[in-house]
Protein backbone atom coordinates (compact mmCIF):
# COMPACT_ATOMS: atom_id res chain seq x y z
CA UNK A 1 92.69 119.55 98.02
CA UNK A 2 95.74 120.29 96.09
CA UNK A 3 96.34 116.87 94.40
CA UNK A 4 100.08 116.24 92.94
CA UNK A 5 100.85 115.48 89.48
CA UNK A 6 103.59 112.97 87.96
CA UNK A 7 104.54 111.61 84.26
CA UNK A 8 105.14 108.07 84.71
CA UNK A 9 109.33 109.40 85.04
CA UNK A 10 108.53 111.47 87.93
CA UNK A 11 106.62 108.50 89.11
CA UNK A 12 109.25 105.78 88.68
CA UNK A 13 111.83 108.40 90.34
CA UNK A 14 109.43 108.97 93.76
CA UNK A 15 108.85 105.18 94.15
CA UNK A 16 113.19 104.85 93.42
CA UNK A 17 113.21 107.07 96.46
CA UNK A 18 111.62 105.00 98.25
CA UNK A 19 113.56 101.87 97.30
CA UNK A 20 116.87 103.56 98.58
CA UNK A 21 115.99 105.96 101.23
CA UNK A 22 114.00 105.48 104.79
CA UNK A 23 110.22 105.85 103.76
CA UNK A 24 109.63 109.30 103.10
CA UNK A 25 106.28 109.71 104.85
CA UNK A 26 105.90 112.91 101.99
CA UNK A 27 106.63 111.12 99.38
CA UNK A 28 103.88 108.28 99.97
CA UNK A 29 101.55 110.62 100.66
CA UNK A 30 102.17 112.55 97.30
CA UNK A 31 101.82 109.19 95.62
CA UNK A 32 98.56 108.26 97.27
CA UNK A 33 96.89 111.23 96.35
CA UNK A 34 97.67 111.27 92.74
CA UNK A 35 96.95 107.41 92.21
CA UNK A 36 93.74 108.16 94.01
CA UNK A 37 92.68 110.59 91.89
CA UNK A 38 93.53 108.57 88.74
CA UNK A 39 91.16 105.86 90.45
CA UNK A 40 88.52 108.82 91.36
CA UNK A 41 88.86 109.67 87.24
CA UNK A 42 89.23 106.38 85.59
CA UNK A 43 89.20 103.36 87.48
CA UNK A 44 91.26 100.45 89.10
CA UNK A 45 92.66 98.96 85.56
CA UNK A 46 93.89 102.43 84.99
CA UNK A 47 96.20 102.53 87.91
CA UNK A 48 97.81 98.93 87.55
CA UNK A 49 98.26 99.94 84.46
CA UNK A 50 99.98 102.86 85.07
CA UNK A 51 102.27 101.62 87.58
CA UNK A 52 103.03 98.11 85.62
CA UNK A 53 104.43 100.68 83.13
CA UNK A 54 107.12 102.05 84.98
CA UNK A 55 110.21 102.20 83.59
CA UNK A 56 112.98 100.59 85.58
CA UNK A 57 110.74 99.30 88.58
CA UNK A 58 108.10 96.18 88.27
CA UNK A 59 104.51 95.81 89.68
CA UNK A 60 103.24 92.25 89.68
CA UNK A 61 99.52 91.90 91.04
CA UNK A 62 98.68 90.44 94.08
CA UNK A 63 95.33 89.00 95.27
CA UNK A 64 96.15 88.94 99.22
CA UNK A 65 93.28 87.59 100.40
CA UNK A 66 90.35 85.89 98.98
CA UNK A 67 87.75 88.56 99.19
CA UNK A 68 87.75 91.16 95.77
CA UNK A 69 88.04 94.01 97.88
CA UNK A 70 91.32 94.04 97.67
CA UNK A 71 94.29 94.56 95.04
CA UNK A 72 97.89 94.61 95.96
CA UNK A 73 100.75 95.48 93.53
CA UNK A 74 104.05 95.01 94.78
CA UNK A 75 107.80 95.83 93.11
CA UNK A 76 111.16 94.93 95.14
CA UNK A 77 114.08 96.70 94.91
CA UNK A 78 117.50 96.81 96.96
CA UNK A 79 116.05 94.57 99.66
CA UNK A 80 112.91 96.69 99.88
CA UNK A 81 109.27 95.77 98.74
CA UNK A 82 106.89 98.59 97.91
CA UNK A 83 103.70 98.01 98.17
CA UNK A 84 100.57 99.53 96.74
CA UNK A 85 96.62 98.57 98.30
CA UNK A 86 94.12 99.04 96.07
CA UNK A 87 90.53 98.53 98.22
CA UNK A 88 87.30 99.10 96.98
CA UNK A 89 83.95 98.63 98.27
CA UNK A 90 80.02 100.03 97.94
CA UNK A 91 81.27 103.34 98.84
CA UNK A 92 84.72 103.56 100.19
CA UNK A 93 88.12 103.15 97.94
CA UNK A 94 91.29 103.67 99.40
CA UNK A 95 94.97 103.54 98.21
CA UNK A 96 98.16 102.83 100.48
CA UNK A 97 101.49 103.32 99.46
CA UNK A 98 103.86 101.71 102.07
CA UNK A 99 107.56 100.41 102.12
CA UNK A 100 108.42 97.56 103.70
CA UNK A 101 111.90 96.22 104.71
CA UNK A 102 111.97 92.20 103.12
CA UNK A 103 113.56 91.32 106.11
CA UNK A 104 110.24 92.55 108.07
CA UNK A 105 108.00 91.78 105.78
CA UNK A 106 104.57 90.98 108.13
CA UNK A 107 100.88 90.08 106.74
CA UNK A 108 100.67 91.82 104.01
CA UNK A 109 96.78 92.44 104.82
CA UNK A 110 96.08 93.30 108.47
CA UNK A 111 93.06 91.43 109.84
CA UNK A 112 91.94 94.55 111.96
CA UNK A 113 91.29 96.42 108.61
CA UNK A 114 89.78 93.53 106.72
CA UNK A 115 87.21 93.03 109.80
CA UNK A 116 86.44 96.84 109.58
CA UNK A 117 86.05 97.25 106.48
CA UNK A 118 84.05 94.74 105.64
CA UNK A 119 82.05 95.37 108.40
CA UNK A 120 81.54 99.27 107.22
CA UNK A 121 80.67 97.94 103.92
CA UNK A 122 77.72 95.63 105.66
CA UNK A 123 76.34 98.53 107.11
CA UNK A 124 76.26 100.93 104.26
CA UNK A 125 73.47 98.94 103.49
CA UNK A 126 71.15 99.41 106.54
CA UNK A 127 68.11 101.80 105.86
CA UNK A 128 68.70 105.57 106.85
CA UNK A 129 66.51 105.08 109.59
CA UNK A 130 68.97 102.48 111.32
CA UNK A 131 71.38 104.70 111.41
CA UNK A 132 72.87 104.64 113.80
CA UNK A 133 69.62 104.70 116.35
CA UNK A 134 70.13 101.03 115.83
CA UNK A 135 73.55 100.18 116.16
CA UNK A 136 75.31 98.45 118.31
CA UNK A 137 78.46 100.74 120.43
CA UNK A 138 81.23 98.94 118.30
CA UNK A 139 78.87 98.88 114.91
CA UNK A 140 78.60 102.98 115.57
CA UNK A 141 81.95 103.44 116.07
CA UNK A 142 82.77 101.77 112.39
CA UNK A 143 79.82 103.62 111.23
CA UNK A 144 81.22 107.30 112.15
CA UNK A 145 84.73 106.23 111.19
CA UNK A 146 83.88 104.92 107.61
CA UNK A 147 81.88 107.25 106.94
CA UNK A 148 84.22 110.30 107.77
CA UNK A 149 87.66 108.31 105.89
CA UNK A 150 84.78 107.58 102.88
CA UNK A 151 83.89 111.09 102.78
CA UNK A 152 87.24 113.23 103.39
CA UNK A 153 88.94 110.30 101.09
CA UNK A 154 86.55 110.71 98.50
CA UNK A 155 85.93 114.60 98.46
CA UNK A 156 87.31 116.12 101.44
CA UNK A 157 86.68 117.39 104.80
CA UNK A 158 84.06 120.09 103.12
CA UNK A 159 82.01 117.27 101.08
CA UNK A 160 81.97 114.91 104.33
CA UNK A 161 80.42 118.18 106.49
CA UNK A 162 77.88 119.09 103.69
CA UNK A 163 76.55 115.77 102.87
CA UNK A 164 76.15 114.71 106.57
CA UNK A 165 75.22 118.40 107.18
CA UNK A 166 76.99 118.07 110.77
CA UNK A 167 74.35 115.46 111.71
CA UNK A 168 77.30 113.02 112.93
CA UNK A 169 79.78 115.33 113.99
CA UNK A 170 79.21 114.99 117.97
CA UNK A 171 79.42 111.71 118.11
CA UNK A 172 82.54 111.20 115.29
CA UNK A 173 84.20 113.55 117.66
CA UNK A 174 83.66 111.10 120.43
CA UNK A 175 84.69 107.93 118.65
CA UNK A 176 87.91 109.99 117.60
CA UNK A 177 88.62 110.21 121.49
CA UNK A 178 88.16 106.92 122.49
CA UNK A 179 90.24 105.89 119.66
CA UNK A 180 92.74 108.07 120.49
CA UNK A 181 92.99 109.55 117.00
CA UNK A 182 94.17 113.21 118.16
CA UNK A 183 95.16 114.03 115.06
CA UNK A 184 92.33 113.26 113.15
CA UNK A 185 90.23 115.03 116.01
CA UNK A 186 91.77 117.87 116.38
CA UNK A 187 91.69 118.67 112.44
CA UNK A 188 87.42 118.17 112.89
CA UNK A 189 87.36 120.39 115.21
CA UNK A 190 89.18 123.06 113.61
CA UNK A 191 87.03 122.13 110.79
CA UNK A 192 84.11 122.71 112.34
CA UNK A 193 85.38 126.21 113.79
CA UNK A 194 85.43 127.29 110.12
CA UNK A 195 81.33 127.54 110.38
CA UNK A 196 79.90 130.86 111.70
CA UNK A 197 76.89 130.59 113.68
CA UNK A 198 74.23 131.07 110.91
CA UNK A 199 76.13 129.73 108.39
CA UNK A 200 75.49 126.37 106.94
CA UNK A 201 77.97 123.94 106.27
CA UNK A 202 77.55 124.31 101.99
CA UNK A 203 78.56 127.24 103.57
CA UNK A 204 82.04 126.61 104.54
CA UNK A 205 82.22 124.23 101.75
CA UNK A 206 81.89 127.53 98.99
CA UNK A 207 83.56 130.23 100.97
CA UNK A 208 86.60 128.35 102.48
CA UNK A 209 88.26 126.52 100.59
CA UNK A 210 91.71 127.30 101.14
CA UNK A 211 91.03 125.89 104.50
CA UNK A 212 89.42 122.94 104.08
CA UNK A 213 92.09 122.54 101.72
CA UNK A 214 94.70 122.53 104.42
CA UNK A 215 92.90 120.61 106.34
CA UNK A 216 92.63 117.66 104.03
CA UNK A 217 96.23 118.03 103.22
CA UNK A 218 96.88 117.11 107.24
CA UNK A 219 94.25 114.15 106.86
CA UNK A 220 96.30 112.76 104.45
CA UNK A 221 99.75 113.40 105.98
CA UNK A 222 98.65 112.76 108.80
CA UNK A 223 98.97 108.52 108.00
CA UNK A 224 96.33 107.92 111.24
CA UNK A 225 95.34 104.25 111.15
CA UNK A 226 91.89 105.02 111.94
CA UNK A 227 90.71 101.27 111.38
CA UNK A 228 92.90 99.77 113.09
CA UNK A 229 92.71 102.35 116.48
CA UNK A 230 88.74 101.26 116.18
CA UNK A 231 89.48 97.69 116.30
CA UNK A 232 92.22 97.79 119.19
CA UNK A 233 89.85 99.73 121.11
CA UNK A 234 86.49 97.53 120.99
CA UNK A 235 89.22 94.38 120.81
CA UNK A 236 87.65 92.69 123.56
CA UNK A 237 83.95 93.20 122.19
CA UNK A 238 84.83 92.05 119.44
CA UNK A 239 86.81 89.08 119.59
CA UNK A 240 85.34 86.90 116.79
CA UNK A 241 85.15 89.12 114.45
CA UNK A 242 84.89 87.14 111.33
CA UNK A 243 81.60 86.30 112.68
CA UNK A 244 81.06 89.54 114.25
CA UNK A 245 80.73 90.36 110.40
CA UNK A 246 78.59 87.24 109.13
CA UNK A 247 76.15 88.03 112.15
CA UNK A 248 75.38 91.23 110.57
CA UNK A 249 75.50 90.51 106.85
CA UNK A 250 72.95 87.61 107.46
CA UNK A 251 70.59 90.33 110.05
CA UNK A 252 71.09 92.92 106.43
CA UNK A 253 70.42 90.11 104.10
CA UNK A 254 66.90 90.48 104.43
C-alpha cells in the first residue's frame, strides 16, 4: 500500500480544500491513510498533535460519546466542519476524515458503528475455539467484517489472507453479499484469484505485491460503510442493541 506523505503545509492546504470545495472523496482518502500510518508509527497523541499544529486551520478535541474508544477533532471553516475520528480498540484503529456542511451537521457518532464496534471488540476476546463455531448469525457477521476492516486497515488485503490463511474467506464472502458490500466483495475475490492452486497465501503476500497493493488502494477509496451495511441488515435481530452488547460482554466476562 502506497501510503501518501504531507509536511504539515501540504496538510493544512488538503484539509483548506476541503473547507472550500465539495468533499473531495481523494483527498480524504489521502488524508486517512497518512494520519493512519502516523497512528500505526507513533500513536494517538502524535496525530492530535499534528493536526492541532496546523497553520491557519484549528483542531479542538472532542470526546463524542462517553466510551474512550473514541476521539474526535474537529476545525470549522467557511460554514464547513471537518471532522477527524480517531477509534481505537483491542485490535482495530480506524481514522475518518469527513466534511460536513454546519447546516447538516447530524450525530456526530452513528449508533450503528458504536454498537458494532463495540460488539467486535467483545468478541475479540472469545477463545479461538469459539470462533465462530459458536456464534450467533448476527455475532458472525461482525466477526468476519471486523476482522477483514482490522486486518486490510492494519496491514492490507495480503496480511488479512496470510494471517487467517483463507480460513474465513467463504463465509466473509457471504456476509459481503448479504450486506450488499459489492465493492468490498468484488475486490476479495479478485484477491483471492491472485493465489495459484498450490500456492499458499504467504504466497501471494511475497510475490504480488503490486497487486495487493492496488487492491488496498480500492479498499480505501472505496469509502464502503461496512459497519453500518452489517447493522441495517440484521436491524431487526438486533433491535436492542446496547444490550445486544452487555449480553455478550457479561457471557465473555467469565
Amino acid at each position: 500500500m502506497v501510503t501518501p506523505h504531507f509536511d504539515l503545509k501540504e496538510m493544512a492546504s488538503a484539509f483548506n480544500v476541503l473547507c472550500e470545495e465539495a468533499e473531495d472523496q481523494q483527498t480524504c482518502a489521502e488524508l486517512e491513510q497518512y494520519l493512519f500510518s502516523e497512528l500505526l508509527a507513533h500513536h494517538k497523541e502524535h496525530v492530535v498533535e499534528l493536526l492541532e499544529n496546523l497553520p491557519n486551520l484549528q483542531f479542538v478535541k472532542d470526546y463524542p460519546t462517553d466510551s474512550t474508544n473514541y476521539l474526535q477533532l474537529i476545525a470549522s471553516k467557511n460554514g464547513v466542519k471537518i471532522i477527524v475520528t480517531i477509534f481505537e480498540a483491542e485490535d482495530l484503529i480506524s481514522i475518518d476524515v469527513s466534511r460536513v456542511s454546519e447546516s447538516k451537521i447530524e450525530q456526530a457518532v452513528n449508533p450503528q458503528h458504536e454498537w458494532f464496534y463495540e460488539l467486535w471488540q467483545t468478541l475479540c476476546f472469545i477463545s479461538d475455539d469459539q470462533k465462530p463455531g459458536q456464534l450467533t448469525d448476527v455475532e458472525a457477521a461482525v466477526f468476519y467484517i471486523g476482522l477483514l476492516e482490522a486486518e486490510v486497515m492494519n496491514g492490507g488485503i495480503g496480511q488479512y489472507l496470510t494471517n487467517t490463511d483463507g480460513a474465513y474467506i467463504n463465509k466473509t464472502v457471504e456476509c459481503l453479499k448479504r450486506i450488499g458490500a459489492k465493492k468490498t466483495n468484488q475486490i476479495l475475490n479478485d484477491a483471492i484469484k491472485l493465489k495459484g492452486r498450490d500456492d499458499q497465501f504467504i504466497d501471494v503476500w511475497i510475490t504480488k505485491t503490486a497487486q495487493l497493493e492496488a487492491l488496498d488502494n480500492r479498499f480505501l477509496s472505496s469509502k464502503e460503510d461496512l459497519a453500518g451495511l452489517v447493522a441495517e441488515s440484521y436491524l431487526d435481530e438486533t433491535q436492542e442493541l446496547k444490550k445486544s452488547n452487555e449480553i455478550r460482554e457479561s457471557d465473555y466476562a467469565t
